[in-house]
C-alpha atoms as a PDB file:
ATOM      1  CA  UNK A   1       0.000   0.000   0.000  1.00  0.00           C
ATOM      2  CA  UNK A   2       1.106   3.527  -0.977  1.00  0.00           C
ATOM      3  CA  UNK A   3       1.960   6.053   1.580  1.00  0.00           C
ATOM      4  CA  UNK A   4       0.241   9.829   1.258  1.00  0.00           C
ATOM      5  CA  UNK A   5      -0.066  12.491   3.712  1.00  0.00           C
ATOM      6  CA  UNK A   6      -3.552  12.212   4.130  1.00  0.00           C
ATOM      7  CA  UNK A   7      -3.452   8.638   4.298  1.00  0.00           C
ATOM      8  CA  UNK A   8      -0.136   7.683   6.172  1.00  0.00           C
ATOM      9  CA  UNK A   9      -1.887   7.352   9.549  1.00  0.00           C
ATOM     10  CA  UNK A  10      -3.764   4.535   8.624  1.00  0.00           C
ATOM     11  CA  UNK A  11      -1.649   2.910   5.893  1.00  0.00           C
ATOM     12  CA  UNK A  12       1.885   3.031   8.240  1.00  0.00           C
ATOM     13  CA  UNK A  13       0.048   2.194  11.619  1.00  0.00           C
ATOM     14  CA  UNK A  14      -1.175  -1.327   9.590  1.00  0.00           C
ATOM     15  CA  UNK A  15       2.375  -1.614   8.101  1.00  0.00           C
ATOM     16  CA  UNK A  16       4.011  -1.718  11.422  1.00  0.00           C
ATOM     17  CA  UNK A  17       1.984  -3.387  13.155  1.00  0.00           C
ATOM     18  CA  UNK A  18       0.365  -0.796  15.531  1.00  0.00           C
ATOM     19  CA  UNK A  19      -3.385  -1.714  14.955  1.00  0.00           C
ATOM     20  CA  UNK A  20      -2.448  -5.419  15.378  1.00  0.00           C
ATOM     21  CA  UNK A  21      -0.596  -4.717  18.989  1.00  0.00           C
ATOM     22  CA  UNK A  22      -3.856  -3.068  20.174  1.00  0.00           C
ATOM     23  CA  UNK A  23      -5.748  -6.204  18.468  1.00  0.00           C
ATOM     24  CA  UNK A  24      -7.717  -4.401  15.925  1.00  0.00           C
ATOM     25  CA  UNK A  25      -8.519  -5.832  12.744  1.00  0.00           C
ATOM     26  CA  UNK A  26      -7.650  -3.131  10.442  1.00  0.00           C
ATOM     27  CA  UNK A  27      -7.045  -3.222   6.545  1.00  0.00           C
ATOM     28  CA  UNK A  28      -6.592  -0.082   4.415  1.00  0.00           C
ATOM     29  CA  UNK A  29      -7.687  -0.794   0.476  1.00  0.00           C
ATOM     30  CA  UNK A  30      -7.238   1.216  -2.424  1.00  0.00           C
ATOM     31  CA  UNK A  31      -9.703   3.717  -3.496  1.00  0.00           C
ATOM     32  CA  UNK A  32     -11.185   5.238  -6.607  1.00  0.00           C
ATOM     33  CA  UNK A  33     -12.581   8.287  -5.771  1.00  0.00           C
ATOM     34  CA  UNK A  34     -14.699   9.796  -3.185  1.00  0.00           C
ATOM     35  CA  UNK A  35     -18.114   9.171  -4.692  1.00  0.00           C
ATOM     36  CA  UNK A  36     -16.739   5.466  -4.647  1.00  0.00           C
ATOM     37  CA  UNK A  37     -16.249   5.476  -1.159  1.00  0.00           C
ATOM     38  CA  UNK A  38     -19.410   7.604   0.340  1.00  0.00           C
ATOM     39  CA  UNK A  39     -21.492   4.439  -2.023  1.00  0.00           C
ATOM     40  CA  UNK A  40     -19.040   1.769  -0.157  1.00  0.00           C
ATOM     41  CA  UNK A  41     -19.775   2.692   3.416  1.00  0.00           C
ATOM     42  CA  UNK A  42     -23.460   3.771   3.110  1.00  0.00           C
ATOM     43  CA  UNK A  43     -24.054   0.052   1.604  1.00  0.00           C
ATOM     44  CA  UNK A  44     -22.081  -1.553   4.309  1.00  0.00           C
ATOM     45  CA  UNK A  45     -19.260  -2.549   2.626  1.00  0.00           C
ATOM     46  CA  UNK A  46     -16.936  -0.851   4.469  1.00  0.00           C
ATOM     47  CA  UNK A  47     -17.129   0.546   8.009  1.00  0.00           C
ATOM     48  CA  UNK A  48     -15.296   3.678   7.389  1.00  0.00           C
ATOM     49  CA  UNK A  49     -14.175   5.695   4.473  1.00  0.00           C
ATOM     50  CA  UNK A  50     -12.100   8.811   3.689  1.00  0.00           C
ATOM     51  CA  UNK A  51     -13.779  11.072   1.075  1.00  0.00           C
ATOM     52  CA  UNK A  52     -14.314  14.703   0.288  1.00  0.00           C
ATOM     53  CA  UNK A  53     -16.959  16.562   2.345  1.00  0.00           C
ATOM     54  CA  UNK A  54     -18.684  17.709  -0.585  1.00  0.00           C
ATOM     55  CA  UNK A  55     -19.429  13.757  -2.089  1.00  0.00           C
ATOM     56  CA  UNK A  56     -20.874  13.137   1.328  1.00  0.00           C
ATOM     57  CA  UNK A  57     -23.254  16.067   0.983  1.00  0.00           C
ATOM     58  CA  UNK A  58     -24.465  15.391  -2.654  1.00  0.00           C
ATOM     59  CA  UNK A  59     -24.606  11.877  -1.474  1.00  0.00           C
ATOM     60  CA  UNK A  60     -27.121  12.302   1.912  1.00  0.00           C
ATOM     61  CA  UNK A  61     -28.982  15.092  -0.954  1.00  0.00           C
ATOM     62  CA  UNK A  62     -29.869  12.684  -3.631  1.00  0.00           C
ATOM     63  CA  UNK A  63     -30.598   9.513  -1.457  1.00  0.00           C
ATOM     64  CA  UNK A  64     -31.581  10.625   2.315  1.00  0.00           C
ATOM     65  CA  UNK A  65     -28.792   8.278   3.551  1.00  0.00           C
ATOM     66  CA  UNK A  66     -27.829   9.440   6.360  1.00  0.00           C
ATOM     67  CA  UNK A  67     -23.732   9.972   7.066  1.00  0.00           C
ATOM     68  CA  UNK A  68     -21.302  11.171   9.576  1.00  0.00           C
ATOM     69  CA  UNK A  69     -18.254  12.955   8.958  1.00  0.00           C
ATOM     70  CA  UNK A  70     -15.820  12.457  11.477  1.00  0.00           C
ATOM     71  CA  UNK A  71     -12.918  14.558  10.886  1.00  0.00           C
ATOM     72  CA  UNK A  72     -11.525  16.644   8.461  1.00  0.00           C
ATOM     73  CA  UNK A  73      -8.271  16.563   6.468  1.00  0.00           C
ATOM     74  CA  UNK A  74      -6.733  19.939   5.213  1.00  0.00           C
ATOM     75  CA  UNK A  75      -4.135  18.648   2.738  1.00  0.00           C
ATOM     76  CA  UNK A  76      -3.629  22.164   0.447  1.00  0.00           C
ATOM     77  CA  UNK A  77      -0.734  23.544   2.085  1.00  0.00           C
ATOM     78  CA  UNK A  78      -1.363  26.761   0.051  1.00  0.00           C
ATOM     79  CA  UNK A  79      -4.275  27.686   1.844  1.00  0.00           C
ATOM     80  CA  UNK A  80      -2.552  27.445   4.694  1.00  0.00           C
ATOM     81  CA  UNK A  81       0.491  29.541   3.854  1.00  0.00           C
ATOM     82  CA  UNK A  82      -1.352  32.049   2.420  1.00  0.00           C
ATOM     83  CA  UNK A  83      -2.525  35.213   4.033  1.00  0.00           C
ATOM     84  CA  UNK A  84      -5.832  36.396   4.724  1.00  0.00           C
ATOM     85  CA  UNK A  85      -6.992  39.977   2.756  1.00  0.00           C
ATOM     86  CA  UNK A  86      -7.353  42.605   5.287  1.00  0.00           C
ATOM     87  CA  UNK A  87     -11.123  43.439   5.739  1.00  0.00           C
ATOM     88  CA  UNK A  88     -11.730  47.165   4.617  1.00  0.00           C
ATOM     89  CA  UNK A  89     -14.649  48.917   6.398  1.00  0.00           C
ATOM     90  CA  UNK A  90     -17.150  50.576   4.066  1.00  0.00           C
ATOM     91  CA  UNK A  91     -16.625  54.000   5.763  1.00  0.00           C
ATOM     92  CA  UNK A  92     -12.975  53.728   3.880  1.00  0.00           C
ATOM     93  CA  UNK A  93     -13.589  52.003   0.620  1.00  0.00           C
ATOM     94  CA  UNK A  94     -13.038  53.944  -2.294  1.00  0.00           C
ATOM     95  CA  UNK A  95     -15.326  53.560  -5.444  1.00  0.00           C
END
């Protein structure tokens, strides 16, 4: 299995053993795509997923299903680098 930032908690605590020393019965599969994975744990196939925030909303919207995200991953480095624009107040805006 492939190690990623977003993923390398999961993936290198089954690599070395960490799950199995706390005797959970963890695997970590490939995926292919977020839409992919909100299907695979609504159905049941899976007891937990990692997918974007917005296929979990257009999911629950077009079936009702109900979902729960967890946590959420921030892996754009930009955003988080980059400063916020000063807020002007109208009195000092110019036109």
């Amino acid at each position: 299995m492939g190690v990623s930032r977003p993923t390398s908690p999961f993936t290198l605590s089954v690599n070395d053993g960490t799950f199995a020393r706390y005797h959970l019965n963890v695997t970590v599969d490939r995926g292919v795509g977020s839409g992919d994975t909100v299907s695979k744990v609504a159905s049941g196939t899976y007891d937990i997923g990692q997918a974007d925030l917005y296929s979990m909303v257009r999911f629950m919207g077009e079936t009702r299903h109900p979902l729960i995200a967890v946590f959420m991953v921030n892996d754009n480095l930009r955003w988080q680098s980059r400063p916020w624009p000063r807020a002007t107040s109208p009195s000092r805006r110019t036109s």
